[in-house]
Protein backbone atom coordinates (compact mmCIF):
# COMPACT_ATOMS: atom_id res chain seq x y z
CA UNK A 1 178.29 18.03 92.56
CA UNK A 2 175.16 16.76 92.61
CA UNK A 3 173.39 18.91 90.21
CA UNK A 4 176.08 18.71 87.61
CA UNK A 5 175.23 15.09 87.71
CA UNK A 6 171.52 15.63 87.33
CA UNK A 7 172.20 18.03 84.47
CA UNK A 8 174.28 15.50 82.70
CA UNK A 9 171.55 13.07 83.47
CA UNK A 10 168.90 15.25 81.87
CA UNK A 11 170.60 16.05 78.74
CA UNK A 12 171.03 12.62 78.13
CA UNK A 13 168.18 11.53 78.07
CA UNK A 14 167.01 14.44 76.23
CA UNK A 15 170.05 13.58 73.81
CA UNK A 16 169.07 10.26 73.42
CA UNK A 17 164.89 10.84 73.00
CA UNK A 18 166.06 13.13 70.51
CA UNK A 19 168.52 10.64 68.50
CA UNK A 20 166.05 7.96 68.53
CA UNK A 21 163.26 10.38 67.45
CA UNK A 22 165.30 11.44 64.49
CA UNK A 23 165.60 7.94 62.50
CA UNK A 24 162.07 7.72 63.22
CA UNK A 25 161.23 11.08 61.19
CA UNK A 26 163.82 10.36 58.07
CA UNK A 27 161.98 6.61 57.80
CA UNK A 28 158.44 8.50 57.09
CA UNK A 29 160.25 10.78 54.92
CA UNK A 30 161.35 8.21 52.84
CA UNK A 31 157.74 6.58 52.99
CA UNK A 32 156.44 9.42 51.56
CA UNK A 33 159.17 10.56 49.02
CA UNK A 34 159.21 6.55 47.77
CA UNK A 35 155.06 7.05 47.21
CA UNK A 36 155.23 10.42 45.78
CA UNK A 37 153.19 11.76 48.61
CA UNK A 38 155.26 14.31 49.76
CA UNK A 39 152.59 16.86 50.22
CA UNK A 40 153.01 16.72 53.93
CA UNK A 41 156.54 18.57 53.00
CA UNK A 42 157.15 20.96 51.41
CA UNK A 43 158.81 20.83 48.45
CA UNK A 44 161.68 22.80 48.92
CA UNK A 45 164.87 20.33 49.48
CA UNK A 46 165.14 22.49 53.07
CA UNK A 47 162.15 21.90 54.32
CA UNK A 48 161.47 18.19 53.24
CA UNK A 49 162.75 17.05 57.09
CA UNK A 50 162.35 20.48 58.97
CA UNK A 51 161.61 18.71 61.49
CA UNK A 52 164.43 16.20 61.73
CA UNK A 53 167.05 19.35 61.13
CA UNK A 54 165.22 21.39 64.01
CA UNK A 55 165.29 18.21 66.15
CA UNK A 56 169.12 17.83 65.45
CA UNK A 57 170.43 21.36 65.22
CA UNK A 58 168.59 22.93 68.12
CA UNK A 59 167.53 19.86 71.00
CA UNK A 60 169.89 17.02 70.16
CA UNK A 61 173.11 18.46 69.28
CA UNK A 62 172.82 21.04 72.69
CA UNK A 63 171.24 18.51 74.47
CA UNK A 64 174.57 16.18 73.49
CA UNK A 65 177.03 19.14 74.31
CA UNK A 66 175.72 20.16 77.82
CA UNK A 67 175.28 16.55 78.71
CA UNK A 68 179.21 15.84 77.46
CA UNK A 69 180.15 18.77 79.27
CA UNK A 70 178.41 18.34 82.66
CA UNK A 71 179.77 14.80 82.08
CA UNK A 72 183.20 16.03 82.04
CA UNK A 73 182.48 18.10 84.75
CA UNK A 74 181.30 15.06 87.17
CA UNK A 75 184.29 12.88 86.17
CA UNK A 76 186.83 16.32 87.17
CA UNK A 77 184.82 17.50 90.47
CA UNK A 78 185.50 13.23 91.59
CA UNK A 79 188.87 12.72 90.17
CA UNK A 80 188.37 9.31 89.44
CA UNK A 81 189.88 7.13 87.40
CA UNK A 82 188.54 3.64 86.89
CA UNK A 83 188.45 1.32 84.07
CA UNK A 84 184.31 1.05 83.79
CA UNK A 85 184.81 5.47 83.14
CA UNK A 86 187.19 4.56 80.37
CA UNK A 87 184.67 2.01 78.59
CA UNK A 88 182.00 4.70 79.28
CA UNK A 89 183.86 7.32 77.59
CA UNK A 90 184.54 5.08 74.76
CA UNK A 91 181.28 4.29 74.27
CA UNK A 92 180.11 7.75 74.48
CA UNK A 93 182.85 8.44 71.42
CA UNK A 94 180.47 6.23 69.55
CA UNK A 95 177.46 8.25 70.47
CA UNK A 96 179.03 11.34 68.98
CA UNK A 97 180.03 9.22 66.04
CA UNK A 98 176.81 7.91 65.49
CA UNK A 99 175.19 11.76 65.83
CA UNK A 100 177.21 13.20 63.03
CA UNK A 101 175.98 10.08 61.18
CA UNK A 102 172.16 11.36 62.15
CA UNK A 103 173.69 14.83 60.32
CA UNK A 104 174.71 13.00 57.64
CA UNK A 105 171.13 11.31 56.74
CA UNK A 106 169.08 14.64 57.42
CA UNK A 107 171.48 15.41 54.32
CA UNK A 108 170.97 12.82 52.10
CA UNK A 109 166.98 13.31 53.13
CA UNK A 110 167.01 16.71 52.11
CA UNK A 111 168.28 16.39 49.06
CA UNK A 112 166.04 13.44 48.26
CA UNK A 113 168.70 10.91 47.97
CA UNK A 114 165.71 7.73 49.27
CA UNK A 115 168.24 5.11 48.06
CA UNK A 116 169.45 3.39 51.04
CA UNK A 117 168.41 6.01 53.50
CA UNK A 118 165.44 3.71 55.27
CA UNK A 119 168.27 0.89 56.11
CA UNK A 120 170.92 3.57 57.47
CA UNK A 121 168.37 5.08 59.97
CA UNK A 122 167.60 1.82 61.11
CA UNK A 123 171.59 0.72 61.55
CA UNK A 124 171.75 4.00 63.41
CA UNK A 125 168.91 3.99 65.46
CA UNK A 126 169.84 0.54 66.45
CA UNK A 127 173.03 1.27 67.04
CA UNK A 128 172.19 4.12 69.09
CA UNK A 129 169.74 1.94 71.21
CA UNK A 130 172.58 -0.53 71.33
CA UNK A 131 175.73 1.97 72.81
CA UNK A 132 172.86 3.39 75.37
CA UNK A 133 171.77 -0.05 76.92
CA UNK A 134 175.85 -0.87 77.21
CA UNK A 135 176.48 2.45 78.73
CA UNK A 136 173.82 1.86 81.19
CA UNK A 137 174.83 -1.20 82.08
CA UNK A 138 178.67 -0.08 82.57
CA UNK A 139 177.47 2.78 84.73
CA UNK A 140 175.14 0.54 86.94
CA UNK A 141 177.34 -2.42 87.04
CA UNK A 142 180.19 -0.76 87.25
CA UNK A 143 183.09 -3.64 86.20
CA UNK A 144 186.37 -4.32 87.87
CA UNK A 145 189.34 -3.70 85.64
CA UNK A 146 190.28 -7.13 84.30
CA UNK A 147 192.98 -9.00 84.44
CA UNK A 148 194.44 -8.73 81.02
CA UNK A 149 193.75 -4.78 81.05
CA UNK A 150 197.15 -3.57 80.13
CA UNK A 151 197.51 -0.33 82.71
CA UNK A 152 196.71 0.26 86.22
CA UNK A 153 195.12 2.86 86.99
């Protein structure tokens, strides 16, 4: 049980170093496609973010799979049921929204589409940094189901 844990553990954060890295990337790009200095890139609409689409297509979206997936194996191996798991997994629902999103904006980088592109990777990013710090703190804190919560579990 153990080492499903630390698996899940270690994709995360390899997940999330790679979602945060990503935003980071698509901001120069547009700093360089706004100033006409795209010689960094190449030219081809494929290659202007290779790096952001190798970053999301081969670490972050595996990383993001195995650590969902070693997730869900730590929450069947304990059978538990409590009301700070079901905030988790909300928040994690978010994550995944949030890393098509990332998809998304490699997209509009590649096919130079600047407009608007620096202020979305920002809103992600910080909404990224955002759902991580909460799901943190509802794994460490680990909250009592309230009073008003609607089921027991």
């Amino acid at each position: 049980m153990l080492w499903v844990l630390s698996l899940h553990i270690m994709t995360l954060l390899i997940w999330v170093a790679a979602a945060v890295y990503i935003p980071l990337v698509l901001i120069q790009v547009v700093r360089a496609g706004q100033s006409g200095d795209l010689d960094g890139f190449a030219r081809t609409p494929s290659a202007v973010d290779s790096i952001a689409r190798f970053v999301f297509t081969h670490i972050a979206t595996p990383a993001a799979v195995l650590s969902i997936s070693a997730g869900s194996a730590v929450f069947l191996i304990n059978q538990s049921v409590h009301f700070w798991l079901l905030v988790k997994l909300t928040l994690v629902t978010f994550l995944c929204a949030l890393q098509a999103a990332l998809g998304l904006l490699i997209i509009r980088a590649e096919r130079e589409q600047f407009r608007g592109l620096k202020a979305c990777s920002v809103v992600v990013l910080s909404l990224f940094c955002v759902l991580m710090l909460s799901i943190v703190w509802i794994v460490l804190a680990k909250p009592v189901e309230p009073e008003w919560f609607p089921w027991t579990l």
